[in-house]
C-alpha atoms as a PDB file:
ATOM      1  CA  UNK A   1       5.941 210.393 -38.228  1.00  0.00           C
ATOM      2  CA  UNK A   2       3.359 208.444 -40.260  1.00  0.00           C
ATOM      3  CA  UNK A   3       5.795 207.189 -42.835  1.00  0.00           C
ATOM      4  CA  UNK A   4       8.412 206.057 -39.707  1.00  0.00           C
ATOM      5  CA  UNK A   5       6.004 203.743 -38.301  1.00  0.00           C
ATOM      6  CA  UNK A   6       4.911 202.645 -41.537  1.00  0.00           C
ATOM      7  CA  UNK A   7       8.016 201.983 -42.456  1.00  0.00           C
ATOM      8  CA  UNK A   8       9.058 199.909 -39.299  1.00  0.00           C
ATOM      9  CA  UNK A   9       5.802 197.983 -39.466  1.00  0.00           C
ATOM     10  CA  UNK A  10       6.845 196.954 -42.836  1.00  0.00           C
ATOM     11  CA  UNK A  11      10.260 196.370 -41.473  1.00  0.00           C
ATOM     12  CA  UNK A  12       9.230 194.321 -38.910  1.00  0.00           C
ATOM     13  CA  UNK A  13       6.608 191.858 -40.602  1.00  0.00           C
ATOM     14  CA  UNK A  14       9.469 191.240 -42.862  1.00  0.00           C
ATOM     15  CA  UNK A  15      11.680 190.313 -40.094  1.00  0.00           C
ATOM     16  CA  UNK A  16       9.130 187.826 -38.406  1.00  0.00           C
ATOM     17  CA  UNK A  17       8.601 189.930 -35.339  1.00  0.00           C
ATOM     18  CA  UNK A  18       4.907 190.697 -35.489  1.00  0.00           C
ATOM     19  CA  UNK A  19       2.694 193.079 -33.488  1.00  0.00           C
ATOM     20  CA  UNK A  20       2.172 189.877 -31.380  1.00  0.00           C
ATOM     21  CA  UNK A  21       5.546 189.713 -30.240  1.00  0.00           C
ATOM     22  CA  UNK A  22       5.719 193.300 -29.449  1.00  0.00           C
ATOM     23  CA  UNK A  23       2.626 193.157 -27.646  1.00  0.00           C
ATOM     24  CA  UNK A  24       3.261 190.705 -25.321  1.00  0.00           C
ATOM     25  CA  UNK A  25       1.414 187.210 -27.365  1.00  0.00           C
ATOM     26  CA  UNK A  26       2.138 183.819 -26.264  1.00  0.00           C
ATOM     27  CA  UNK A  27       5.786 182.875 -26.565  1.00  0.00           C
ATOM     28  CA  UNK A  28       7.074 181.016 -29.625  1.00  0.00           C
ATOM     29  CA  UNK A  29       7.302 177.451 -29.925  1.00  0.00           C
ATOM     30  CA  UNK A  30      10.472 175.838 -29.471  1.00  0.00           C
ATOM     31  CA  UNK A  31      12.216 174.834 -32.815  1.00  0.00           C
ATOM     32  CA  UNK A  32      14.069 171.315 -34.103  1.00  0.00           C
ATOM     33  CA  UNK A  33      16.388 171.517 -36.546  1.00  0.00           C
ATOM     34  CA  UNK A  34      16.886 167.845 -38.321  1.00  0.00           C
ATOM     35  CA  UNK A  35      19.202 167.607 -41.083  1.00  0.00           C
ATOM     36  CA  UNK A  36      19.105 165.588 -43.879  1.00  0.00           C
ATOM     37  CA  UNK A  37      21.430 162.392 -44.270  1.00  0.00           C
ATOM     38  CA  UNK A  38      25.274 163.690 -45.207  1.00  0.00           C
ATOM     39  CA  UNK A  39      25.417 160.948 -48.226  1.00  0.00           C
ATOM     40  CA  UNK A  40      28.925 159.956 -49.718  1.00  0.00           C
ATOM     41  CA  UNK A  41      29.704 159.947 -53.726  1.00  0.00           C
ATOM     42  CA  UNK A  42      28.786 156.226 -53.403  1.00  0.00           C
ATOM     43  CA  UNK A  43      25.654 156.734 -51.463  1.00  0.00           C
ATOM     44  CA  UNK A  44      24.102 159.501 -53.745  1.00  0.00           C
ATOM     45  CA  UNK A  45      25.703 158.525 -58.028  1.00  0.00           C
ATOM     46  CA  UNK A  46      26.589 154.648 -57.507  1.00  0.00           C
ATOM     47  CA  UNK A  47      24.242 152.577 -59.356  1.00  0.00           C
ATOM     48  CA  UNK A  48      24.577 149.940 -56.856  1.00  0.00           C
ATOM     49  CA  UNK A  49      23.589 150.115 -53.217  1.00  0.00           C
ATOM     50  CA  UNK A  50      26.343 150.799 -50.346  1.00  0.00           C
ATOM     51  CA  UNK A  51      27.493 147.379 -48.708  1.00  0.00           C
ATOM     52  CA  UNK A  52      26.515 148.663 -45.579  1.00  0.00           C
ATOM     53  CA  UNK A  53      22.734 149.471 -46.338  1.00  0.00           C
ATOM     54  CA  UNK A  54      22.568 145.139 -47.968  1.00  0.00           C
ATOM     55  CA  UNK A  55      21.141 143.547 -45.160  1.00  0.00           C
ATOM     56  CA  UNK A  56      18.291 146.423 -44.849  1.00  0.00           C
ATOM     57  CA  UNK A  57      17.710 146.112 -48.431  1.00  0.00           C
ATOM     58  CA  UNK A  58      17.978 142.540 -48.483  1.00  0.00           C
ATOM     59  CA  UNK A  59      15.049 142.084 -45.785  1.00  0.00           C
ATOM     60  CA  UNK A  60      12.655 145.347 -48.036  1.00  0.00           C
ATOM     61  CA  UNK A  61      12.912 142.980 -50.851  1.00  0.00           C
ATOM     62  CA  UNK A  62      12.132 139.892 -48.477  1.00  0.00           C
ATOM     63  CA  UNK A  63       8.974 142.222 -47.225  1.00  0.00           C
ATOM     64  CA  UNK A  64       7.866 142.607 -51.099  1.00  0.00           C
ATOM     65  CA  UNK A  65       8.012 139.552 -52.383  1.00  0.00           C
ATOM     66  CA  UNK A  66       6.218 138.259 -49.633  1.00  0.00           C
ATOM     67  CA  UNK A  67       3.307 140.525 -50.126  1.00  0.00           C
ATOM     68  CA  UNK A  68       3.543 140.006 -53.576  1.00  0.00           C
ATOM     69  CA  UNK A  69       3.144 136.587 -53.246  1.00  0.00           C
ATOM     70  CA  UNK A  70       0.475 136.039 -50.564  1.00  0.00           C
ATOM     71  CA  UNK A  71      -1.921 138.843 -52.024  1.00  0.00           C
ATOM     72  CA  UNK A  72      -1.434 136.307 -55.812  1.00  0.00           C
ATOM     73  CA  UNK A  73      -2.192 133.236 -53.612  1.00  0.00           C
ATOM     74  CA  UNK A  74      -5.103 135.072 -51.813  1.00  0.00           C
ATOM     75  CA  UNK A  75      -6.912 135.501 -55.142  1.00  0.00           C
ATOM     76  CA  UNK A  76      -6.709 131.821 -55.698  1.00  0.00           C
ATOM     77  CA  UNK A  77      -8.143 130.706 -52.342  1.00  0.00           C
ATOM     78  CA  UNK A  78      -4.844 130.552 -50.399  1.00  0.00           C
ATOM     79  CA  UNK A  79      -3.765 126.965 -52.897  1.00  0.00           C
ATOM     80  CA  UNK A  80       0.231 127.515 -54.099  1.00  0.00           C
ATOM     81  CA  UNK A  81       0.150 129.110 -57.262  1.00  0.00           C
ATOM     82  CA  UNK A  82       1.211 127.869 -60.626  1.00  0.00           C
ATOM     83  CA  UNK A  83       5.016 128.271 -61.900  1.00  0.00           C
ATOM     84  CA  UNK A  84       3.858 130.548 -64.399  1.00  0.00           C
ATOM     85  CA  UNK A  85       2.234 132.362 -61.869  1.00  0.00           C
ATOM     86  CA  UNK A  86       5.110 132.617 -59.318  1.00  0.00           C
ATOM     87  CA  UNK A  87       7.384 133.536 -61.706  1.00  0.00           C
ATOM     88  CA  UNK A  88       4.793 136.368 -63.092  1.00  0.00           C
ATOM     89  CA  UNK A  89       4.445 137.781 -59.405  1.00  0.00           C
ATOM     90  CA  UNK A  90       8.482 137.302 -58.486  1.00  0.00           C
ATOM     91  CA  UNK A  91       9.089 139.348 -61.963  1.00  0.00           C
ATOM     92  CA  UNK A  92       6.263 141.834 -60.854  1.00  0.00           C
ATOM     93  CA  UNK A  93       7.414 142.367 -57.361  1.00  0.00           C
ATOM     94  CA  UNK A  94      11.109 143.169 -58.351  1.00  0.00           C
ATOM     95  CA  UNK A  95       9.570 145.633 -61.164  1.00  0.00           C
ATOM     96  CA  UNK A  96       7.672 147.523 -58.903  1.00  0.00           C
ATOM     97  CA  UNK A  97       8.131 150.972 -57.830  1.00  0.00           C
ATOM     98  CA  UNK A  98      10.081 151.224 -55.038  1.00  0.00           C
ATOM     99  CA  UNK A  99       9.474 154.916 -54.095  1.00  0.00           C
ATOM    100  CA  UNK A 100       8.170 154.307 -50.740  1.00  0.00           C
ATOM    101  CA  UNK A 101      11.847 153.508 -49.573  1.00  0.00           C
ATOM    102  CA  UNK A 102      15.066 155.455 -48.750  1.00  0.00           C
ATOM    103  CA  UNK A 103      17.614 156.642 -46.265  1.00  0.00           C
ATOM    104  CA  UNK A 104      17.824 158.152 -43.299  1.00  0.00           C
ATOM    105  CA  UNK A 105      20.788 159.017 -40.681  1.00  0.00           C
ATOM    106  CA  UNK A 106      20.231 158.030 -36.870  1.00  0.00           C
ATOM    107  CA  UNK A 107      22.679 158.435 -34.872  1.00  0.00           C
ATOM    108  CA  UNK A 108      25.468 158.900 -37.616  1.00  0.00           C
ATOM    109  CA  UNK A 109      24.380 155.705 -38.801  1.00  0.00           C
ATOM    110  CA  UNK A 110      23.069 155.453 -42.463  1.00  0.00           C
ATOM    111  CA  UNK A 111      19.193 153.094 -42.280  1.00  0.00           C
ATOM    112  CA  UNK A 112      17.178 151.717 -45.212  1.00  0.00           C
ATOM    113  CA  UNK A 113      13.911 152.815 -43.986  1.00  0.00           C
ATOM    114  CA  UNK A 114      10.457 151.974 -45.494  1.00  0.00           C
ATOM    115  CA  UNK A 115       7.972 149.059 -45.375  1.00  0.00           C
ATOM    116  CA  UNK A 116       8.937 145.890 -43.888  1.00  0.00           C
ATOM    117  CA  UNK A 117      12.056 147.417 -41.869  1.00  0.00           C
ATOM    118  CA  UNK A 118      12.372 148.212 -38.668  1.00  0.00           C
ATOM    119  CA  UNK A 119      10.570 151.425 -37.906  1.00  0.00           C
ATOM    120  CA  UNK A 120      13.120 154.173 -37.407  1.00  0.00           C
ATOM    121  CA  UNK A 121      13.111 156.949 -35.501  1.00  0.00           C
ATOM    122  CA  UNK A 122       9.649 159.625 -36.193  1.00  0.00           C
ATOM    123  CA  UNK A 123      11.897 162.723 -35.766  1.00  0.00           C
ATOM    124  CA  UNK A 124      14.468 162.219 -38.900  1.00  0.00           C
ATOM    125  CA  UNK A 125      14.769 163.079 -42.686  1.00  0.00           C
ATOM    126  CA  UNK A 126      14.420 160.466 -44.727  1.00  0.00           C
ATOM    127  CA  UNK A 127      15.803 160.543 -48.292  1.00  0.00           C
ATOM    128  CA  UNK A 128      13.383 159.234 -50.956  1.00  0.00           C
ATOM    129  CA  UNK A 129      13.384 158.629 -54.746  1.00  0.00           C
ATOM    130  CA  UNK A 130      16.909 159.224 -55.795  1.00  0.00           C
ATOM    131  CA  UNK A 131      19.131 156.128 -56.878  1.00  0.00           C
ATOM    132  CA  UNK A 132      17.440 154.272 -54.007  1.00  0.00           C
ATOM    133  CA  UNK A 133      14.619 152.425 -56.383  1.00  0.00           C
ATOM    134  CA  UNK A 134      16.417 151.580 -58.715  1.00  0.00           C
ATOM    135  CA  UNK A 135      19.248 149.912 -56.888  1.00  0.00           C
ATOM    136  CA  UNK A 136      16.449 148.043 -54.776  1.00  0.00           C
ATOM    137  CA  UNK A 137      15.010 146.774 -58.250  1.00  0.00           C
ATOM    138  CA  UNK A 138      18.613 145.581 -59.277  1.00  0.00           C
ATOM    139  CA  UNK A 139      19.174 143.776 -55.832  1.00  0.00           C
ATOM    140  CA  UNK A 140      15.984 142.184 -56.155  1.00  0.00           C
ATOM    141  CA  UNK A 141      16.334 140.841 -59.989  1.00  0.00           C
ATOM    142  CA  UNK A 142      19.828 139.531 -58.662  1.00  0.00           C
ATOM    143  CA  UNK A 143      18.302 137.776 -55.541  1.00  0.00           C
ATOM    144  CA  UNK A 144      16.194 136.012 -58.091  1.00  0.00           C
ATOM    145  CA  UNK A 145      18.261 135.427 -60.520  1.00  0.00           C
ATOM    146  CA  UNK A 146      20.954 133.833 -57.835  1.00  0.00           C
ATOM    147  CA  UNK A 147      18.449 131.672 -56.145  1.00  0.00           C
ATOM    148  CA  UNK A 148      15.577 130.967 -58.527  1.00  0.00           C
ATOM    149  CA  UNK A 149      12.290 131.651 -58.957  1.00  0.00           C
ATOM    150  CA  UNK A 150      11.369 127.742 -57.630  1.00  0.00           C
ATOM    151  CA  UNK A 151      13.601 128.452 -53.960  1.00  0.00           C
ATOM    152  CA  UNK A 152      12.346 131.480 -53.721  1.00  0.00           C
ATOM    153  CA  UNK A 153       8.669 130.100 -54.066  1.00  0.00           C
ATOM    154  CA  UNK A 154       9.507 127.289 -51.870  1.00  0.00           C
ATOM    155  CA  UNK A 155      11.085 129.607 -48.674  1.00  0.00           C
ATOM    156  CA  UNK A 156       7.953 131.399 -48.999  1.00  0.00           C
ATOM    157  CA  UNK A 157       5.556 128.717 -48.717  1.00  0.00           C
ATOM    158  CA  UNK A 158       7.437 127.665 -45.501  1.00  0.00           C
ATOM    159  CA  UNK A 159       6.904 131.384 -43.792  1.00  0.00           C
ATOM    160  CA  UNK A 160       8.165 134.611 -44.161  1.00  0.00           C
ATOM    161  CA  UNK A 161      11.303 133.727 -41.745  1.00  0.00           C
ATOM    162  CA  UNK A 162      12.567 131.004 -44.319  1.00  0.00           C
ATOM    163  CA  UNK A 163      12.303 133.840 -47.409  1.00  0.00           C
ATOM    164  CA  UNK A 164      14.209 136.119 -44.496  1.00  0.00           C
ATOM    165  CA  UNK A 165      16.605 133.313 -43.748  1.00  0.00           C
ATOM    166  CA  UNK A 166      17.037 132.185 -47.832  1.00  0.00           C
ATOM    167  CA  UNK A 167      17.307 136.060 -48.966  1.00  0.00           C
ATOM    168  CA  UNK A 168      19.095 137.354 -45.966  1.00  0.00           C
ATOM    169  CA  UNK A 169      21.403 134.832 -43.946  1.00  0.00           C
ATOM    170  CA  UNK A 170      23.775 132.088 -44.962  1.00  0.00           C
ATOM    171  CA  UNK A 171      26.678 132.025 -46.546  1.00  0.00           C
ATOM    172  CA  UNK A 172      25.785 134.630 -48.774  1.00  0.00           C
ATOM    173  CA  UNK A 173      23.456 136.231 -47.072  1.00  0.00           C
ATOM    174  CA  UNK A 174      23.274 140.139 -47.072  1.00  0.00           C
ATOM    175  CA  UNK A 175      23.164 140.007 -43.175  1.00  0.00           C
ATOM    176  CA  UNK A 176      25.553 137.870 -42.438  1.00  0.00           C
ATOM    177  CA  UNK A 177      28.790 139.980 -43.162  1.00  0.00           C
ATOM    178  CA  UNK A 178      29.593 142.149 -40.777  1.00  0.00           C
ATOM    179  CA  UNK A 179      30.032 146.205 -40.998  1.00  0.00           C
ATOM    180  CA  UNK A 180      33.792 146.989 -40.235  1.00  0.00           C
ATOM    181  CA  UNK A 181      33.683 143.971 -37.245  1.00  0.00           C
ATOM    182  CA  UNK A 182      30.595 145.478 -36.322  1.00  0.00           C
ATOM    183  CA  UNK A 183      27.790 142.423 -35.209  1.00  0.00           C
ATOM    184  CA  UNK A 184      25.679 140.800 -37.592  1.00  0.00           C
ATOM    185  CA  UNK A 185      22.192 141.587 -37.491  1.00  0.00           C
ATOM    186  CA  UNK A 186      19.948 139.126 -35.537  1.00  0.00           C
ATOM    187  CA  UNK A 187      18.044 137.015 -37.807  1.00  0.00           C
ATOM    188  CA  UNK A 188      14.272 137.018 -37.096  1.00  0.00           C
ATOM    189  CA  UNK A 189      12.502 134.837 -35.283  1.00  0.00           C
ATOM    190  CA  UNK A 190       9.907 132.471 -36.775  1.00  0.00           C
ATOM    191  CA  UNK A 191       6.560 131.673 -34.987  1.00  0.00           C
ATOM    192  CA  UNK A 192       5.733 128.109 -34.846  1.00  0.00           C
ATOM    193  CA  UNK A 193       2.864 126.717 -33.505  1.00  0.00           C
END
């Protein structure tokens, strides 16, 4: 008899149904089970980011360069910094590693998610690392390469919105376009005093 019950103790421990269970212990938790993004071909080997994650890239790298920028002109007193310094910092902020961003699926809907975006939903996988710093990296050379180092600097010194608005909106603008007739993202609005 010994060896039966030793053998369904063993049995049973390895199935997850402890003496607890048997005995009449507090009922088990309720479970969630959240899935990781389902990423495309494009979305997980392109070297480029997916059109339809631009605009939430586009306002990550507005969010960087921003703090990039006002912690440089902190450390000189809040006074605008030199061109050699602003181009240093713009260089800087696109190098950085961009690790604390990635992807995650709400609502079947593929999000950027990370600092300076809109905070997503708590309960949801988000995909880090990946191809996802290095495309932000390349987006961000590119938006400084296409506008300049001196527009860029300028936007910023007018606020946060105008480095959104320069980055983001017009004609080019990452935000602009809309996803498969979908609406355009609403631009932000800028505090004025």
């Amino acid at each position: 008899m010994r060896p039966a019950l030793a053998a369904w103790l063993a049995l049973s421990l390895l199935a997850g149904t402890g003496a607890e269970d048997m005995c009449g212990g507090p009922p088990a938790a309720p479970s969630h089970s959240i899935s990781a993004p389902r990423l495309s071909p494009e979305e997980r080997l392109s070297p480029h980011m997916p059109e339809s994650l631009h605009c939430d890239a586009c306002y990550a790298i507005a969010f960087q360069i921003e703090e990039q920028l006002r912690r440089a002109e902190g450390k000189v007193g809040r006074k605008a910094l030199s061109e050699s310094d602003y181009v240093e910092v713009l260089e800087r902020s696109c190098s950085q590693g961009w690790e604390s961003y990635g992807v995650q699926e709400l609502d079947g809907e593929k999000r950027l998610a990370g600092p300076g975006l809109p905070r997503q939903e708590p309960m949801s996988v988000m995909v880090m690392g990946g191809p996802w710093p290095g495309r932000l990296s390349k987006m961000c050379h590119s938006y400084v390469g296409e506008r300049g180092e001196a527009q860029i600097y300028g936007a910023h010194r007018r606020g946060p919105a105008a480095l959104r608005e320069l980055l983001c909106h017009g004609e080019k603008g990452a935000c602009t376009r809309s996803k498969a007739g979908g609406p355009v993202p609403p631009k932000a609005l800028q505090n004025e005093l």
